[in-house]
N, C-alpha and C. Protein backbone atom coordinates (compact mmCIF):
# COMPACT_ATOMS: atom_id res chain seq x y z
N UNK A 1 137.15 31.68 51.37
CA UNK A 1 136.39 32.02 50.21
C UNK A 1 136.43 30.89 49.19
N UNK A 2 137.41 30.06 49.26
CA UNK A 2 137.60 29.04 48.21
C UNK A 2 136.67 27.86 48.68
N UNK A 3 136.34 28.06 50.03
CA UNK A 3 135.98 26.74 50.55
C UNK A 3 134.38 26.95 50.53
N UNK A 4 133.87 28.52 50.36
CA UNK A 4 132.45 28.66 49.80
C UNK A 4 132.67 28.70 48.24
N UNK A 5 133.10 28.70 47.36
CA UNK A 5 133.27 28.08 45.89
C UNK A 5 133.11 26.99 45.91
N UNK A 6 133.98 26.00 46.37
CA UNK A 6 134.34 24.59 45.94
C UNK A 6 132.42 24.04 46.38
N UNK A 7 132.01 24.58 47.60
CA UNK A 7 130.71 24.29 48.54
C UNK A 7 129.54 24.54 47.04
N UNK A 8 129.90 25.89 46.75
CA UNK A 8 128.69 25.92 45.60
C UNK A 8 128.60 24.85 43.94
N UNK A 9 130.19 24.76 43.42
CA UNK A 9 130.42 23.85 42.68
C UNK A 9 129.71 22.71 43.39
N UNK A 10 129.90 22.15 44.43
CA UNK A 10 129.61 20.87 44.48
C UNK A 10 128.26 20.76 44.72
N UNK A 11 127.21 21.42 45.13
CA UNK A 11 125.73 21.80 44.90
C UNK A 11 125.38 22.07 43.58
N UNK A 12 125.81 22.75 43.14
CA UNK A 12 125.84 23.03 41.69
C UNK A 12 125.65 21.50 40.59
N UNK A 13 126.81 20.37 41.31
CA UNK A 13 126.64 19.48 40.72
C UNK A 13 125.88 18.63 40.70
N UNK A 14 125.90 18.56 42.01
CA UNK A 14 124.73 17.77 42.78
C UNK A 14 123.85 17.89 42.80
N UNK A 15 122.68 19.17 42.35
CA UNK A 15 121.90 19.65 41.43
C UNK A 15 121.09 18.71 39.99
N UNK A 16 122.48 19.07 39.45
CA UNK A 16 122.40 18.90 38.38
C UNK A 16 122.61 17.19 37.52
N UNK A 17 123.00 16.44 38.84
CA UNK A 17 122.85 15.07 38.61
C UNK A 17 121.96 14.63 39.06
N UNK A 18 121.20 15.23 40.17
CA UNK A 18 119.67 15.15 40.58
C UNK A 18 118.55 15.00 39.25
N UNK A 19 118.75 16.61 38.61
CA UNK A 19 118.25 16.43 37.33
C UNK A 19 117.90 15.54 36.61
N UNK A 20 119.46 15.20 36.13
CA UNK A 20 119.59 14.12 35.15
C UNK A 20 118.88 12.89 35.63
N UNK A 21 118.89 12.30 36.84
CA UNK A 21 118.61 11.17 37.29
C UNK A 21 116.77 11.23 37.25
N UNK A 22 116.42 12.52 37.58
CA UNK A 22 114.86 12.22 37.72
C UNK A 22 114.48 12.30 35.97
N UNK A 23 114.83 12.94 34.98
CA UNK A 23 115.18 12.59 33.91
C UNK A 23 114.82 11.43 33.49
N UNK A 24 115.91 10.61 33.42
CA UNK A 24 116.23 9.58 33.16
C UNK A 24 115.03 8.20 34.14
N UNK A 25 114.40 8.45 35.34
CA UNK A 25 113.75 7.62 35.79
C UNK A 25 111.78 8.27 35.60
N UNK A 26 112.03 9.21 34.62
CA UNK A 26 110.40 9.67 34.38
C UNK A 26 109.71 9.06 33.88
N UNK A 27 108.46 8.60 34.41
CA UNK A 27 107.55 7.53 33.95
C UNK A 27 106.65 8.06 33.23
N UNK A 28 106.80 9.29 32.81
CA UNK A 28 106.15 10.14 31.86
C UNK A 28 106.65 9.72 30.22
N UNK A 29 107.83 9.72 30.59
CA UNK A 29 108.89 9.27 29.12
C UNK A 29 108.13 8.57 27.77
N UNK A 30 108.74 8.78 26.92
CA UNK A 30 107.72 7.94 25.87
C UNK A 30 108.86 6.41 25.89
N UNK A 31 107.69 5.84 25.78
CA UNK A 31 108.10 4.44 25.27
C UNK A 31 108.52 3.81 23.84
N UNK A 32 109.55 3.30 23.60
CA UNK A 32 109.93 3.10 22.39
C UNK A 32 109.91 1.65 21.93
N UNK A 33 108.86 0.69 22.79
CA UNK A 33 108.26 -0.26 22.25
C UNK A 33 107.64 -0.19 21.63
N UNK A 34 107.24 -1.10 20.63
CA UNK A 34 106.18 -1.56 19.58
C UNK A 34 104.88 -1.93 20.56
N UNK A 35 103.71 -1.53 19.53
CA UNK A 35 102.22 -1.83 19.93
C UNK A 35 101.86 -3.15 19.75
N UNK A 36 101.93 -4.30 20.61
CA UNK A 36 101.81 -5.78 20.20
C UNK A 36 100.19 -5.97 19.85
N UNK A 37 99.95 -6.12 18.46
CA UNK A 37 98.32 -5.86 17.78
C UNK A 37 97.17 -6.88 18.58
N UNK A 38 98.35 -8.48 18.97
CA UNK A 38 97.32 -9.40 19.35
C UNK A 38 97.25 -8.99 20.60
N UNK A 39 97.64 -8.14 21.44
CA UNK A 39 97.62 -7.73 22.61
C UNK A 39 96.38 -6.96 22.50
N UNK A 40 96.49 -5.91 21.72
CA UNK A 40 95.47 -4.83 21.48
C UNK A 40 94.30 -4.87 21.07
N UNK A 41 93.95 -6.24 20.26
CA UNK A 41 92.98 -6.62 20.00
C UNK A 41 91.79 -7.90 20.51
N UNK A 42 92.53 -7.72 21.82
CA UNK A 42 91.78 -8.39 22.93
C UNK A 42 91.42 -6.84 23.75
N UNK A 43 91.91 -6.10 23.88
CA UNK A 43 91.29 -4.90 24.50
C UNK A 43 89.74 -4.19 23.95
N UNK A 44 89.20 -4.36 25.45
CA UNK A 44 87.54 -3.81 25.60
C UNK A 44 87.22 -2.56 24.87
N UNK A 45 86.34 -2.29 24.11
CA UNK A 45 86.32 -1.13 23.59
C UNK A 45 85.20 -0.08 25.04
N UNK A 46 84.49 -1.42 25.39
CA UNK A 46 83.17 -0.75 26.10
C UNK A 46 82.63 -1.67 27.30
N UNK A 47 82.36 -1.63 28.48
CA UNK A 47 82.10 -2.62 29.31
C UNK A 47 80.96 -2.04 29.76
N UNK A 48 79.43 -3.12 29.27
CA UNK A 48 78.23 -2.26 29.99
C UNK A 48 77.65 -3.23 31.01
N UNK A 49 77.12 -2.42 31.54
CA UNK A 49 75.97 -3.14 32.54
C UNK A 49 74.69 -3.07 32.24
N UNK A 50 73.89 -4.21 32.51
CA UNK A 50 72.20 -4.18 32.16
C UNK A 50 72.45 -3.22 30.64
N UNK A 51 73.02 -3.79 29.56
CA UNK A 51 72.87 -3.54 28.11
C UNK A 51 72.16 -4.42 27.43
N UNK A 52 71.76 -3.74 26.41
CA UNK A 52 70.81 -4.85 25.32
C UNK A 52 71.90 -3.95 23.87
N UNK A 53 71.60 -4.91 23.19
CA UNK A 53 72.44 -4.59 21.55
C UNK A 53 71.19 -4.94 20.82
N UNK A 54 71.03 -4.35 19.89
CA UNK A 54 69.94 -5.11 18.78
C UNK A 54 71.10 -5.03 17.35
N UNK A 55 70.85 -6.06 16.37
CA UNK A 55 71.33 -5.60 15.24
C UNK A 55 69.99 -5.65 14.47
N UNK A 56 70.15 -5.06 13.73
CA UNK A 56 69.02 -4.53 11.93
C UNK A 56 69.91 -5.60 10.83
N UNK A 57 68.98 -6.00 9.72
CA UNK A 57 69.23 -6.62 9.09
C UNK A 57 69.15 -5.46 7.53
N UNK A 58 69.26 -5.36 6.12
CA UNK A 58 69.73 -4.60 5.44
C UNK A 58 68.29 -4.09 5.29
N UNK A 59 67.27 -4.61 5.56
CA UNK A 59 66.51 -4.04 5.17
C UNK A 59 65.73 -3.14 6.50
N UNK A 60 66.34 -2.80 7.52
CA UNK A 60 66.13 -2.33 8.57
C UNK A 60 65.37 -2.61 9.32
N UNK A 61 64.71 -4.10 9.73
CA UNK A 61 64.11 -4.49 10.44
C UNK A 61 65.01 -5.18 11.52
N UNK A 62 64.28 -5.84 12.61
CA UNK A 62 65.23 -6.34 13.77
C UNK A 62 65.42 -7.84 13.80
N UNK A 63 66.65 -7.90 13.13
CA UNK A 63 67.12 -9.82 12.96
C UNK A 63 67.09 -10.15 14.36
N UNK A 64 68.10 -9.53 15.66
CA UNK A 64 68.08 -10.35 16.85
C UNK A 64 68.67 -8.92 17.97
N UNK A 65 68.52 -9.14 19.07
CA UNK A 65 68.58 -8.57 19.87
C UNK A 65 69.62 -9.31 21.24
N UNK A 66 70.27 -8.77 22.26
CA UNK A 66 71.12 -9.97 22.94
C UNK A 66 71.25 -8.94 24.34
N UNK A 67 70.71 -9.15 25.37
CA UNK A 67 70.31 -8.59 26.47
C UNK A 67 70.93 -9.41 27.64
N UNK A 68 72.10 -8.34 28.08
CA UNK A 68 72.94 -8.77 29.45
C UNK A 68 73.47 -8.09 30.58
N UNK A 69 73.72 -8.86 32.12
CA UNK A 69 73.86 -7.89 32.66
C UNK A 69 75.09 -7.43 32.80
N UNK A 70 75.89 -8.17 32.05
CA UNK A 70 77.23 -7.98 31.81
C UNK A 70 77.86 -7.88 30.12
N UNK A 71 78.30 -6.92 29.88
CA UNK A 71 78.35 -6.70 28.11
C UNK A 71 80.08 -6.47 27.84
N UNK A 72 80.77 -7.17 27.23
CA UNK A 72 82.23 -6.88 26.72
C UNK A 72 81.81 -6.37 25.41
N UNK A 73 82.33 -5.38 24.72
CA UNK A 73 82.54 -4.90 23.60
C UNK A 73 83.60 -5.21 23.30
N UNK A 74 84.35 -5.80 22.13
CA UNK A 74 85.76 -5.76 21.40
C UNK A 74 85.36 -5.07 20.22
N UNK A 75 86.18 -3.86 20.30
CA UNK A 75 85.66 -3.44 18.36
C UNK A 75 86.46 -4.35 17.50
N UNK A 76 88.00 -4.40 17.91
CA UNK A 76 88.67 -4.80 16.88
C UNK A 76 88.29 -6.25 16.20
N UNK A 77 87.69 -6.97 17.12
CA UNK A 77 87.24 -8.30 16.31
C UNK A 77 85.74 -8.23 16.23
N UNK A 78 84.91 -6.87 16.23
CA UNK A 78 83.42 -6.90 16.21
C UNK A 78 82.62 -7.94 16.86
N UNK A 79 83.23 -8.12 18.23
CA UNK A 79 82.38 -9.51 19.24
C UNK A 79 82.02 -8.98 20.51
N UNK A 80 81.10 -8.76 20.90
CA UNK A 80 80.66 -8.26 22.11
C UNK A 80 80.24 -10.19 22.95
N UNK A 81 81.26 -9.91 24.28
CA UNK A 81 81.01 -11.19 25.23
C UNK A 81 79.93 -10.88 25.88
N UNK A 82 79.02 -11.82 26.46
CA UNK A 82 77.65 -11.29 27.32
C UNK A 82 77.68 -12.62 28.30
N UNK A 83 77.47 -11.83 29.44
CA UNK A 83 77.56 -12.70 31.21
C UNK A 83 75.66 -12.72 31.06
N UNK A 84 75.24 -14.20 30.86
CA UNK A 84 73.74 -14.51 31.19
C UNK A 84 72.94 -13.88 30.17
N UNK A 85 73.43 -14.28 28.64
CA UNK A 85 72.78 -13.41 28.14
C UNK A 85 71.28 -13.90 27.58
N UNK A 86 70.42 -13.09 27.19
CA UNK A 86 68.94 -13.59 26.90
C UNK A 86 69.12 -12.98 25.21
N UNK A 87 68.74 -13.78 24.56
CA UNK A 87 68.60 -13.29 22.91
C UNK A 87 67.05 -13.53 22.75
N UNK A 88 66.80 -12.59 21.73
CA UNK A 88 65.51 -12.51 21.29
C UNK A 88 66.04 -12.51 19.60
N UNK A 89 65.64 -13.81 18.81
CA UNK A 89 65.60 -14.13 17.71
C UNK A 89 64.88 -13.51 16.87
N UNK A 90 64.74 -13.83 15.57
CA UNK A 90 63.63 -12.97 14.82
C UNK A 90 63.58 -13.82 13.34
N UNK A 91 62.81 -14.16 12.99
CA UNK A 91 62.45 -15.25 12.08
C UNK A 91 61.71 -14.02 10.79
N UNK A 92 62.08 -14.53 9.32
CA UNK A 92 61.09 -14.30 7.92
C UNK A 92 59.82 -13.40 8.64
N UNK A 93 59.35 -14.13 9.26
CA UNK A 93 57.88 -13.82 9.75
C UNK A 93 57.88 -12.81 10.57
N UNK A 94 58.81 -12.70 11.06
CA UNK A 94 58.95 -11.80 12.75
C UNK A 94 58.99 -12.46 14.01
N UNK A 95 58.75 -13.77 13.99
CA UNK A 95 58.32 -14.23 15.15
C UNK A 95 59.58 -14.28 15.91
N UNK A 96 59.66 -14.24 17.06
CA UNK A 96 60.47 -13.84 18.31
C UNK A 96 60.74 -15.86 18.52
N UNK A 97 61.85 -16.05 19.10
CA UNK A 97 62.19 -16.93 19.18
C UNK A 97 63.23 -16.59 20.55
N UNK A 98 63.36 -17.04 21.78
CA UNK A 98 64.22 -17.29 22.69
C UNK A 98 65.14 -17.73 22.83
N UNK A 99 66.85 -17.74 23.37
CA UNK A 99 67.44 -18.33 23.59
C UNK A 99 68.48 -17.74 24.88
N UNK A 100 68.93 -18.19 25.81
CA UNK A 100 70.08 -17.68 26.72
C UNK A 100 70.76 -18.70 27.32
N UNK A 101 71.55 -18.67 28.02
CA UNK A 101 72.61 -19.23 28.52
C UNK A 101 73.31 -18.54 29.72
N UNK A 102 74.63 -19.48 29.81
CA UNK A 102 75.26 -19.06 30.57
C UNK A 102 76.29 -17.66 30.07
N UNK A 103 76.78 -18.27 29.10
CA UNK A 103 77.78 -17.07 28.51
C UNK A 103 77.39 -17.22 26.82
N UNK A 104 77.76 -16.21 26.46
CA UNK A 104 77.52 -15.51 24.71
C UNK A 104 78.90 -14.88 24.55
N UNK A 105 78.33 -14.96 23.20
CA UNK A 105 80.08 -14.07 22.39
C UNK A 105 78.83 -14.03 20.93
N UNK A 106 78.67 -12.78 20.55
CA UNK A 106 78.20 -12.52 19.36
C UNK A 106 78.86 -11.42 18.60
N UNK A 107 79.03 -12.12 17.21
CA UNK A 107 79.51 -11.43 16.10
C UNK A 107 79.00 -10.48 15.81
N UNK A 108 79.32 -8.84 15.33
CA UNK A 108 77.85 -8.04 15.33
C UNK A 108 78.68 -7.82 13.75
N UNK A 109 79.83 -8.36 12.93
CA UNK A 109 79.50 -8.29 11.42
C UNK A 109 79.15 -9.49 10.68
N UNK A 110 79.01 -11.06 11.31
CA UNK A 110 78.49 -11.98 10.53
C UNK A 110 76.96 -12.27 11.57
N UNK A 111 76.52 -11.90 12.10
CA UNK A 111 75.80 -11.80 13.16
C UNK A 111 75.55 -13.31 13.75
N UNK A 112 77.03 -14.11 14.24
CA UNK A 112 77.47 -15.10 14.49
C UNK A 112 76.64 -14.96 15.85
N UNK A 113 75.97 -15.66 16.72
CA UNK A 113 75.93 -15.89 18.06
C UNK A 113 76.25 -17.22 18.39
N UNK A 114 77.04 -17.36 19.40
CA UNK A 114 77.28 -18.52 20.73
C UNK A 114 77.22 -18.59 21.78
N UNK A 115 76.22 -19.24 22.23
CA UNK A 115 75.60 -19.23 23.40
C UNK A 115 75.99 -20.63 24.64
N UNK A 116 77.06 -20.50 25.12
CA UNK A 116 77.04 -21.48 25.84
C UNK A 116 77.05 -21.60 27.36
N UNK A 117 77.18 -23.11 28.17
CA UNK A 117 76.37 -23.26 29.31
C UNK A 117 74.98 -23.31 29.56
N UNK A 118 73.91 -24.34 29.76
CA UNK A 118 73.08 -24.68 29.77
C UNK A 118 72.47 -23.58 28.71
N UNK A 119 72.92 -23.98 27.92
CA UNK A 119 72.09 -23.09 26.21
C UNK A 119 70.39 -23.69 26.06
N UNK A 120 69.79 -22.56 26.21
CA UNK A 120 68.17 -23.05 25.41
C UNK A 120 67.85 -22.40 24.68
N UNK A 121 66.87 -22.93 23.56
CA UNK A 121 66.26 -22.19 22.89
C UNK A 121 65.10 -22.46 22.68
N UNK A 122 63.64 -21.47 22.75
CA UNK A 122 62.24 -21.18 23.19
C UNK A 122 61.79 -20.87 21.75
N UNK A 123 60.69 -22.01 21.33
CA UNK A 123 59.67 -21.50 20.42
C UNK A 123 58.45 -21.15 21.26
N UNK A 124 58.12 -19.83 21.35
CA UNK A 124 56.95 -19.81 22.01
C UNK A 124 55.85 -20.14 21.23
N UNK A 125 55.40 -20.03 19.83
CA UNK A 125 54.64 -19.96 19.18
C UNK A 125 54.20 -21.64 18.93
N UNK A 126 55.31 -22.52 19.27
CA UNK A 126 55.33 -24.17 18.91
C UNK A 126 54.80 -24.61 20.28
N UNK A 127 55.50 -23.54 21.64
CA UNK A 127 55.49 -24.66 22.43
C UNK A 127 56.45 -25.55 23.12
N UNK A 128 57.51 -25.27 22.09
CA UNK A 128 58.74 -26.16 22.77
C UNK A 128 59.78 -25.73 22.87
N UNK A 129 60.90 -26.54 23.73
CA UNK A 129 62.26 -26.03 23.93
C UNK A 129 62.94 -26.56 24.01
N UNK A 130 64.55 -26.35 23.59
CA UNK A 130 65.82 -27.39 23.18
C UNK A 130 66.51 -27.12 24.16
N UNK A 131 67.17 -27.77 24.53
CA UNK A 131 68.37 -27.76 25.92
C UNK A 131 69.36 -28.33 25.43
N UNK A 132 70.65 -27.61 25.69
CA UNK A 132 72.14 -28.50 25.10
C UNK A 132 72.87 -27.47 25.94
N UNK A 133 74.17 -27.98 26.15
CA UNK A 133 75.29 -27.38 26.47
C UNK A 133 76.19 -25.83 25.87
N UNK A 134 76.16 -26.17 24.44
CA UNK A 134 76.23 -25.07 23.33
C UNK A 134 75.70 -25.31 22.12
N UNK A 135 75.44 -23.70 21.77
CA UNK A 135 74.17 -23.34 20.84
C UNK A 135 74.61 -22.33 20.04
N UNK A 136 75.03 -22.55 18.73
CA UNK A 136 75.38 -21.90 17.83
C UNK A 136 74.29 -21.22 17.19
N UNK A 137 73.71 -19.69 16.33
CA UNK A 137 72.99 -19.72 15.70
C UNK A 137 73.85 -18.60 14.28
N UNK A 138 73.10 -18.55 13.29
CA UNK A 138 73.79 -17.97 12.19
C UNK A 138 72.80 -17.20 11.84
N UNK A 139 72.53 -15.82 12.05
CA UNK A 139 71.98 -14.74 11.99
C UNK A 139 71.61 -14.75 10.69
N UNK A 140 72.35 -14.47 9.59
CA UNK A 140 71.78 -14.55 8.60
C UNK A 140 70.82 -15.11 7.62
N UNK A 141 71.58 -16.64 8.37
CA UNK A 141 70.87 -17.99 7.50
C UNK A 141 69.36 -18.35 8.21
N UNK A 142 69.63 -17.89 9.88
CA UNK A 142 68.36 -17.97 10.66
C UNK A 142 68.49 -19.49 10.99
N UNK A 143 69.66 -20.12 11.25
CA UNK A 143 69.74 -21.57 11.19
C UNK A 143 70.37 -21.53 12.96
N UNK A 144 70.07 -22.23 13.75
CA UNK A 144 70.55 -22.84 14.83
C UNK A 144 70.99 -24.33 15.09
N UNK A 145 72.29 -24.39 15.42
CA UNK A 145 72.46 -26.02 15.34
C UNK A 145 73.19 -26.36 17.07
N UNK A 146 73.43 -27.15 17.20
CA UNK A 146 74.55 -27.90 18.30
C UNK A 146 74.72 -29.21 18.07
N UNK A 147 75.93 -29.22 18.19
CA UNK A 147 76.91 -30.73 18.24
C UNK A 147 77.19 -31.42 19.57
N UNK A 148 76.34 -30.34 20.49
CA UNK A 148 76.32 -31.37 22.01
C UNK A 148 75.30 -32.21 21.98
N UNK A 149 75.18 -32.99 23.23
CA UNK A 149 73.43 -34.08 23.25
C UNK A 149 72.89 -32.57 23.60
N UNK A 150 71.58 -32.98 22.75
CA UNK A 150 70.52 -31.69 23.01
C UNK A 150 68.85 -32.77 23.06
N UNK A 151 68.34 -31.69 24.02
CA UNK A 151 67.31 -32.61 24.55
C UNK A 151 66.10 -31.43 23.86
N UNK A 152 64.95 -32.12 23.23
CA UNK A 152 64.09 -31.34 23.10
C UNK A 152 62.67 -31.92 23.70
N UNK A 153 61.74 -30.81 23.83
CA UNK A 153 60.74 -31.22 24.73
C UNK A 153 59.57 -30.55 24.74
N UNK A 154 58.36 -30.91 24.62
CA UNK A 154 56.76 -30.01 23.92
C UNK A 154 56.43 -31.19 25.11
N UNK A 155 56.47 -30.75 26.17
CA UNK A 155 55.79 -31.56 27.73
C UNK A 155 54.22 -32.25 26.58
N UNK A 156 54.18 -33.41 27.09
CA UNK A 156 54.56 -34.39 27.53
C UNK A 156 55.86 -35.05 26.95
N UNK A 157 55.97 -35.05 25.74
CA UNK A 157 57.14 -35.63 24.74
C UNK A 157 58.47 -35.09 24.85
N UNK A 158 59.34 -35.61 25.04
CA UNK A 158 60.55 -35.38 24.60
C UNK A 158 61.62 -36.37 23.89
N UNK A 159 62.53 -35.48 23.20
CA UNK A 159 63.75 -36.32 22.42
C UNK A 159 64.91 -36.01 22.64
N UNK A 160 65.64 -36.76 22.49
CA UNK A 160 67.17 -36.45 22.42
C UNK A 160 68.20 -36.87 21.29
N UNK A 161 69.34 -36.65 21.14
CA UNK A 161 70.06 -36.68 19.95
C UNK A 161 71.41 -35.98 20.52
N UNK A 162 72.01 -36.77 19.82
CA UNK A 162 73.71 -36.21 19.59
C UNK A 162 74.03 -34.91 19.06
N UNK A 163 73.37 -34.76 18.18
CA UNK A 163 73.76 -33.10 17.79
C UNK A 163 72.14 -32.95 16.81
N UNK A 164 71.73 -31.33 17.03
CA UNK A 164 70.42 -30.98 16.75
C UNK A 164 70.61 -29.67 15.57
N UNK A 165 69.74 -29.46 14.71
CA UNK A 165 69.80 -28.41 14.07
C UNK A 165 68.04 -28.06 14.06
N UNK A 166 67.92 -26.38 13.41
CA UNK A 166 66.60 -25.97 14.09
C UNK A 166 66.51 -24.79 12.92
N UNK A 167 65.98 -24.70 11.92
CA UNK A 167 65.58 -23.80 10.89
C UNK A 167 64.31 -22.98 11.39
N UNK A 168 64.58 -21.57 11.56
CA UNK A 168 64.34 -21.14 11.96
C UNK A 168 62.47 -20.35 11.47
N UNK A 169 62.96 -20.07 10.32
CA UNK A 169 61.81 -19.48 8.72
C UNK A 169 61.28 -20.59 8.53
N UNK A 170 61.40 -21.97 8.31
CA UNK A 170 60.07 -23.29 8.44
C UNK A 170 60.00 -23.98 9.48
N UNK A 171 60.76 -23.09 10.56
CA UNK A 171 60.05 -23.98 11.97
C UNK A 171 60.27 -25.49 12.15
N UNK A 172 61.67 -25.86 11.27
CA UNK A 172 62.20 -27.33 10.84
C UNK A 172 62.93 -27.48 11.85
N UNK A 173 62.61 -28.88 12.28
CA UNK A 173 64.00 -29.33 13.70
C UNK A 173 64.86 -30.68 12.97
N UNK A 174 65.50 -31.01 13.34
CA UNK A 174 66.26 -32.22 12.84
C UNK A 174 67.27 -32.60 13.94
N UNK A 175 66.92 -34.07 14.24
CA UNK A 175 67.42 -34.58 15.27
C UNK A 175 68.13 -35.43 14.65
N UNK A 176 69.42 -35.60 15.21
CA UNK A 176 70.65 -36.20 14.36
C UNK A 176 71.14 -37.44 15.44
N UNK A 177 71.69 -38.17 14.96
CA UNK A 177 72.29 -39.64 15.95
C UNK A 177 72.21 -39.77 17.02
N UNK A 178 71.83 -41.47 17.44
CA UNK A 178 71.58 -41.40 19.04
C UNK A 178 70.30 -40.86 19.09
N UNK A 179 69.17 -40.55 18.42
CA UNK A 179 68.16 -40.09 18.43
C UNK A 179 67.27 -41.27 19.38
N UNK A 180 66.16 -40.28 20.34
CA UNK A 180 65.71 -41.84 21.46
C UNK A 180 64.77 -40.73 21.80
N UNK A 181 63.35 -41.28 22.17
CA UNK A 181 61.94 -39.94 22.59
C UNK A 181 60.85 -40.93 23.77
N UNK A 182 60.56 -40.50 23.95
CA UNK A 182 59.21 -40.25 24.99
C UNK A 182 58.11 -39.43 24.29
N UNK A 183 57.15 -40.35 23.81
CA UNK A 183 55.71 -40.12 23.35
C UNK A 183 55.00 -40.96 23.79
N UNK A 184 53.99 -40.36 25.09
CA UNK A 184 53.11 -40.53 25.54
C UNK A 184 51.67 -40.76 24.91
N UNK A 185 50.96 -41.87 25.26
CA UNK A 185 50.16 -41.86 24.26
C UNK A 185 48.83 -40.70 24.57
N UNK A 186 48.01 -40.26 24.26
CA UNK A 186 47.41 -39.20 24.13
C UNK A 186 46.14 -39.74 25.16
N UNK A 187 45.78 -38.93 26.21
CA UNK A 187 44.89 -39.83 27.66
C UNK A 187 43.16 -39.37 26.98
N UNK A 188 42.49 -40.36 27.68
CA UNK A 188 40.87 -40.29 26.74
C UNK A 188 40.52 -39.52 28.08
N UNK A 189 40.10 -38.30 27.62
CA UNK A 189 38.86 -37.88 28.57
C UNK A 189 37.73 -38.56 28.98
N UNK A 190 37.04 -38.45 30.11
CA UNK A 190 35.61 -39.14 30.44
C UNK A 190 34.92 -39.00 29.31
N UNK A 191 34.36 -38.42 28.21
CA UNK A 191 33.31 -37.96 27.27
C UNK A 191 33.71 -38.87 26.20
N UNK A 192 35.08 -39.20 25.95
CA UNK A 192 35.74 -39.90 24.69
C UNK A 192 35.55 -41.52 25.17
N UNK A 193 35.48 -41.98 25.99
CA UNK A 193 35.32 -43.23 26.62
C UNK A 193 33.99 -44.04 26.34
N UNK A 194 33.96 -45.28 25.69
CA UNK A 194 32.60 -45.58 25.70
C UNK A 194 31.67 -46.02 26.57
């Protein structure tokens, strides 16, 4: 009879250090680390596919739009990353203005965009188009610049330059150092010929 006692004590214990041990190894447990913020604020709020974002400007019209088939949302730093993204600009006037690339990262509270990897940007209304490596634009100001060589080009003509800026509301380009072009001289039709 003692030797079914001592049998249940020792189940009993053995039990009960079972317990403790799954206890003690529960991955349920709360954690009593700290939340590391710069950790947390690289975390995705939203990952879309085939998304477009538009932002409104205060007066509720559409400053720019940024269309990708790959979309990172970060809330905490208000920057959505975009894989191939296509932007649709928007000028004083309204006029739609082009630009995409390889990769984007746009600000959606200074409505910062950066567009880099074979960065262009499309005046359809001019005719022409800038090519550079990276392509900054400033939503607000409606100003686009780059500090790479940027090549611009209205076929037949083109120019190039060290770093380019591109006002958006007077349709102003400014080609900055290292500046060098191709202007073709203008061909006489049969009728213009004497």
């Amino acid at each position: 009879m003692i030797g079914r006692i001592r049998k249940r004590v020792w189940l009993a214990g053995l039990v009960a250090a079972l317990g403790v041990l799954l206890v003690w190894l529960d991955p349920r447990s709360t954690d009593d680390r700290p939340v590391d913020p710069a950790a947390q604020a690289e975390e995705p709020g939203h990952v879309l596919e085939n998304a477009e974002m538009t932002l409104f400007g205060e007066s509720g019209r559409i400053e720019q739009s940024l269309a990708s088939p790959l979309l990172v949302y970060i809330p905490q730093r208000a920057t959505a990353e975009a894989t191939q993204p296509v932007a649709s600009l928007y000028d004083s006037e309204d006029r739609e203005w082009l630009a995409n690339a390889n990769e984007g990262t746009l600000n959606t509270d200074t409505q910062a965009l950066t567009l880099s990897g074979d960065a262009r940007l499309l005046a359809p209304a001019e005719g022409w188009q800038l090519d550079t490596d990276e392509l900054h634009y400033d939503g607000l100001a409606r100003h686009a610049w780059s500090e790479a060589p940027a090549l611009l080009q209205q076929p037949p003509q083109q120019m190039s330059a060290t770093r380019m800026d591109v006002w958006l509301d007077t349709s102003q380009v400014r080609l900055t150092d290292n500046v060098r072009g191709h202007h073709p001289p203008a061909s006489q039709t049969p009728q213009e010929s004497p």
